[in-house]
C-alpha atoms as a PDB file:
ATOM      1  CA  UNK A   1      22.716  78.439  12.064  1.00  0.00           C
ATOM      2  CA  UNK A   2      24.674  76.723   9.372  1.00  0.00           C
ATOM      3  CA  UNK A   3      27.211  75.181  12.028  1.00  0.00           C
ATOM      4  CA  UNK A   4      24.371  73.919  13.515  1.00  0.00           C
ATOM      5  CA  UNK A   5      22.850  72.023  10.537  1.00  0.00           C
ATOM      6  CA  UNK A   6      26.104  70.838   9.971  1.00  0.00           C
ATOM      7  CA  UNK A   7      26.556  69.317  12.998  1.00  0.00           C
ATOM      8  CA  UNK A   8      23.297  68.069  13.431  1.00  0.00           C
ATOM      9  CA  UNK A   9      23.536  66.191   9.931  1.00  0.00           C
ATOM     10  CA  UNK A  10      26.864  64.976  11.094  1.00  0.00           C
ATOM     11  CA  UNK A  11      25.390  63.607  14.549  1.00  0.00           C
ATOM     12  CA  UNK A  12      22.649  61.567  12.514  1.00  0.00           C
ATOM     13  CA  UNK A  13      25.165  60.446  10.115  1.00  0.00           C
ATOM     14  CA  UNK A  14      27.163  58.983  12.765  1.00  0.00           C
ATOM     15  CA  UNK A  15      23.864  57.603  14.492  1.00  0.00           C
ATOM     16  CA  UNK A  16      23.318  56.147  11.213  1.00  0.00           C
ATOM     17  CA  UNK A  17      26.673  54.317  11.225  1.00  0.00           C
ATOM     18  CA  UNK A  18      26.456  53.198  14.277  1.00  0.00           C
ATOM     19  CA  UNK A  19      23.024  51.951  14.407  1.00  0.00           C
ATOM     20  CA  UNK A  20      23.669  50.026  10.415  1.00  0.00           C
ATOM     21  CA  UNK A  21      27.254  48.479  12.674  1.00  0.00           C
ATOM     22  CA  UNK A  22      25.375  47.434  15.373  1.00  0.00           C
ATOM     23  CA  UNK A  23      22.654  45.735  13.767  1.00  0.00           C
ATOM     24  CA  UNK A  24      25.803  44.008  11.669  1.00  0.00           C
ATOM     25  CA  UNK A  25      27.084  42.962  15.066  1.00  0.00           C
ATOM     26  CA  UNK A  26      23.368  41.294  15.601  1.00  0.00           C
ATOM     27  CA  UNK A  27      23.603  39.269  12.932  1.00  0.00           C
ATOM     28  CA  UNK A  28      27.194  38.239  13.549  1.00  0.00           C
ATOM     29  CA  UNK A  29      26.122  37.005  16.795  1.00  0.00           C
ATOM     30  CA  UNK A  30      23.232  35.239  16.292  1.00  0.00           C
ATOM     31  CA  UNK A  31      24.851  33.376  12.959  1.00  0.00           C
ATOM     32  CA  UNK A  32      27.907  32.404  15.688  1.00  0.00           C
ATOM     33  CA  UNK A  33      25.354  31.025  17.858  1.00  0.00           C
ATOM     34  CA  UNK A  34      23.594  29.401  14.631  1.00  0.00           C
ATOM     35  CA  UNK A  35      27.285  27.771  14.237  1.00  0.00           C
ATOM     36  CA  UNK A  36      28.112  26.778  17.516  1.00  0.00           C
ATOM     37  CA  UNK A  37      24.466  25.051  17.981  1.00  0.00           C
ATOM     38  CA  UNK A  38      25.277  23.161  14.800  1.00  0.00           C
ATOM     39  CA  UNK A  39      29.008  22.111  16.197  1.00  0.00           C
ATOM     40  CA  UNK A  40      27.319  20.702  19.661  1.00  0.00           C
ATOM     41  CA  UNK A  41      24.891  18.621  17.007  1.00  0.00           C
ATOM     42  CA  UNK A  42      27.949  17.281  15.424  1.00  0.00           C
ATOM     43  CA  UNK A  43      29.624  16.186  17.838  1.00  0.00           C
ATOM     44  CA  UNK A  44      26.897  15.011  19.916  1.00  0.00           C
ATOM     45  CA  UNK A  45      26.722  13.074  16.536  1.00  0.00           C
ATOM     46  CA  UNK A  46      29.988  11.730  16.781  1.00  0.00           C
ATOM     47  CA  UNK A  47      30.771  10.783  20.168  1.00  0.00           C
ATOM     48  CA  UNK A  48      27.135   8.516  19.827  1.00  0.00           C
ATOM     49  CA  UNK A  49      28.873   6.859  16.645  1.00  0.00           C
ATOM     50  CA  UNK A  50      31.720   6.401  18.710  1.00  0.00           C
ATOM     51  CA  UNK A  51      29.818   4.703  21.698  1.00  0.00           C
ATOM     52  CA  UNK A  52      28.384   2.560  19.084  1.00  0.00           C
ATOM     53  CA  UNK A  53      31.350   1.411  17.090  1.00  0.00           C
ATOM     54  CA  UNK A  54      33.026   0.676  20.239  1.00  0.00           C
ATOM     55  CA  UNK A  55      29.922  -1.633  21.687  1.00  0.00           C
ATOM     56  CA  UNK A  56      29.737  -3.099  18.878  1.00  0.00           C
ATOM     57  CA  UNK A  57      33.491  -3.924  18.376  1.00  0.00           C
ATOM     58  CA  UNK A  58      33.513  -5.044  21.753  1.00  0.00           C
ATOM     59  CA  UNK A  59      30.458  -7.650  21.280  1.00  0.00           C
ATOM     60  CA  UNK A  60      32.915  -8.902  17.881  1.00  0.00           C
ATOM     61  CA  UNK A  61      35.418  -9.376  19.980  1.00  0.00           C
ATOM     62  CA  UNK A  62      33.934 -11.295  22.952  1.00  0.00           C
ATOM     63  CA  UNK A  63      32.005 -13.558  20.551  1.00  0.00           C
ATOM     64  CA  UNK A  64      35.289 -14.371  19.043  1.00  0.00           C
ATOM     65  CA  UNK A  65      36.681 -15.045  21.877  1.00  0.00           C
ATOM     66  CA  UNK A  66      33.359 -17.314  22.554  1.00  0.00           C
ATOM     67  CA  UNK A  67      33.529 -18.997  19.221  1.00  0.00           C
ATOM     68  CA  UNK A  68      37.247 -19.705  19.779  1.00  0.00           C
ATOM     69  CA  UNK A  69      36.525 -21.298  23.118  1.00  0.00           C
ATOM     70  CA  UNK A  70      34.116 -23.497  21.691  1.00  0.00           C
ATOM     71  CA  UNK A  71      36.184 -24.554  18.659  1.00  0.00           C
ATOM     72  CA  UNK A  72      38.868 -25.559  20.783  1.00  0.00           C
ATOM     73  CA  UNK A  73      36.838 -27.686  23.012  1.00  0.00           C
ATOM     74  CA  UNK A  74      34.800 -30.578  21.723  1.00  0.00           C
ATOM     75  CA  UNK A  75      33.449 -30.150  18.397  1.00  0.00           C
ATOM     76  CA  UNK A  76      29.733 -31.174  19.018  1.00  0.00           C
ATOM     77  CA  UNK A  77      27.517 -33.140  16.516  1.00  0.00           C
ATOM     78  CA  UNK A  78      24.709 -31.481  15.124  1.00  0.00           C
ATOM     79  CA  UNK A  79      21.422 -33.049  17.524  1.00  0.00           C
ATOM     80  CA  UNK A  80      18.331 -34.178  15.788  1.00  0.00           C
ATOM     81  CA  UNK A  81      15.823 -31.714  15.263  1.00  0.00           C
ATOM     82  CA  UNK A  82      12.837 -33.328  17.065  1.00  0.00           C
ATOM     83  CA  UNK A  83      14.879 -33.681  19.821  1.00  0.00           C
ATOM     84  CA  UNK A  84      15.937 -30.019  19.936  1.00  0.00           C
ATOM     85  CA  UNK A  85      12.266 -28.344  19.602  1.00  0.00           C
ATOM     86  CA  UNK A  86      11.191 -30.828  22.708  1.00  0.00           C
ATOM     87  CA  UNK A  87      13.988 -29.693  24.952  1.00  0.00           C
ATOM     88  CA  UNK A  88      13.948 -26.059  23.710  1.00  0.00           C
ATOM     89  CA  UNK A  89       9.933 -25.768  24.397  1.00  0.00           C
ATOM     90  CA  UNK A  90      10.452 -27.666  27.494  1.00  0.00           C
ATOM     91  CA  UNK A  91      13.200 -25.118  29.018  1.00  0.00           C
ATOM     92  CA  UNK A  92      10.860 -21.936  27.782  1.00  0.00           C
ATOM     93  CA  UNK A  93       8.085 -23.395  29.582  1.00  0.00           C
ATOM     94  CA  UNK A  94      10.756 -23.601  32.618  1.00  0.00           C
ATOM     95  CA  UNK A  95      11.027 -19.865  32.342  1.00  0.00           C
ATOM     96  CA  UNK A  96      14.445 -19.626  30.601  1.00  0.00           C
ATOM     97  CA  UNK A  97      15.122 -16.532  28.877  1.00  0.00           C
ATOM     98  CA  UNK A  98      15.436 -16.852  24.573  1.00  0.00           C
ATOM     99  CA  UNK A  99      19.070 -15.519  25.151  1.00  0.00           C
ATOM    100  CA  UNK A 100      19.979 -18.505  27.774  1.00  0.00           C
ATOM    101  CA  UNK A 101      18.001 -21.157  25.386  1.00  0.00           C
ATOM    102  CA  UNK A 102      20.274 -19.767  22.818  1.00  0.00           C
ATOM    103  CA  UNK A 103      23.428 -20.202  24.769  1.00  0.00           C
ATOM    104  CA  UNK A 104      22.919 -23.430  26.186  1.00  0.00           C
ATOM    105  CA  UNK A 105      21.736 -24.567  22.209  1.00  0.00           C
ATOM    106  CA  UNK A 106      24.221 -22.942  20.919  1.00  0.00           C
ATOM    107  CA  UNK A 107      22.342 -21.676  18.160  1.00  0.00           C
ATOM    108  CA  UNK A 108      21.154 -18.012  17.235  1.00  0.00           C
ATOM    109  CA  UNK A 109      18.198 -16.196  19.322  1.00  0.00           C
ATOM    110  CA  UNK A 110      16.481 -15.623  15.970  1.00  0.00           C
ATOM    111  CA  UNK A 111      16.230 -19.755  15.736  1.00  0.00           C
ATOM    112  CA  UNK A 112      15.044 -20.153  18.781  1.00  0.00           C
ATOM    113  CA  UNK A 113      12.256 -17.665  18.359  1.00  0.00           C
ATOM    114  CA  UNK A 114      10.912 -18.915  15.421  1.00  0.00           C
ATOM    115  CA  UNK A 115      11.272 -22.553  17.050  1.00  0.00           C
ATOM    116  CA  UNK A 116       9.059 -21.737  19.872  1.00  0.00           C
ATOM    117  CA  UNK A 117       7.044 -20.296  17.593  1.00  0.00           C
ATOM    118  CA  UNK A 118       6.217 -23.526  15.686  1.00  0.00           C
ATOM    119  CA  UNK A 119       6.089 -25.301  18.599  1.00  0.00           C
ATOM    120  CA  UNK A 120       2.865 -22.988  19.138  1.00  0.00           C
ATOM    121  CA  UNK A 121       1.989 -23.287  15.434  1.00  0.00           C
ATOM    122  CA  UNK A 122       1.956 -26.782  15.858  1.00  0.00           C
ATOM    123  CA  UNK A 123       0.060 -26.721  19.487  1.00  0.00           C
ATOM    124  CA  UNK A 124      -2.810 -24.834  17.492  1.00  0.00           C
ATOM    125  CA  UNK A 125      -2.992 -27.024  14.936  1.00  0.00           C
ATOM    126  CA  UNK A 126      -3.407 -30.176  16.824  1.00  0.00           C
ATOM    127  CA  UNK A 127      -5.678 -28.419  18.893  1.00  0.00           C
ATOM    128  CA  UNK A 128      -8.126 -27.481  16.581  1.00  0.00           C
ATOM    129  CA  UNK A 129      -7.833 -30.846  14.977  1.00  0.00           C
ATOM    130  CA  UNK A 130      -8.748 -32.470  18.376  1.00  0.00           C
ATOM    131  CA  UNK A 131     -12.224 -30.134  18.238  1.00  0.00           C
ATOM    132  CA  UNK A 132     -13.309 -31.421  14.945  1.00  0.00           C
END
């Protein structure tokens, strides 16, 4: 009977090991998968600043290219600015896009925005003058 309490205490033992290494195998797993989720973030991470740097270096590069096309052809005189906001409201009315305005200007899509938008300012303003 002795043998027998022996081996049964030597049984559970080793069911005791075994269950303590396979819950250590568990947590090995799961904190690999933990890892490998956080590599796929990284370089999901990276190959988007990638794409990016690369767009962007390619937009550089073509407006360079632009800019040096311009500056070798005629060098054109600065046009006055009454002038400009006519023919700039006058093609957005025409149903030009602000990025074709801008190209055909030559000047940023920012100006042009805020140029239509005082055209409208300035719409309003003698419009509600005309009602008084």
């Amino acid at each position: 009977m002795t043998m027998e309490l022996v081996l049964m205490a030597i049984g559970g033992s080793t069911l005791l090991i075994l269950g303590g290494m396979v819950l250590i195998n568990v947590q090995h797993q799961a904190a690999v998968e933990r890892l490998d989720d956080r590599i796929a973030h990284l370089l999901a991470g990276v190959s988007l600043l990638t794409d990016t740097t690369e767009g962007a270096l390619r937009d550089v590069a073509s407006e360079i290219n632009r800019m040096a096309a311009t500056a070798s052809a005629e060098i054109p005189r600065p046009r006055p600015r009454a002038t400009t906001q006519r023919r700039i409201a006058g093609e957005a009315r025409r149903g030009r896009t602000v990025q074709d305005i801008a190209a055909s200007e030559q000047i940023s899509e920012g100006e042009v925005r805020l140029r239509l938008q005082l055209e409208k300012a300035h719409k309003e303003r003698v419009n509600h003058a005309s009602m008084r």
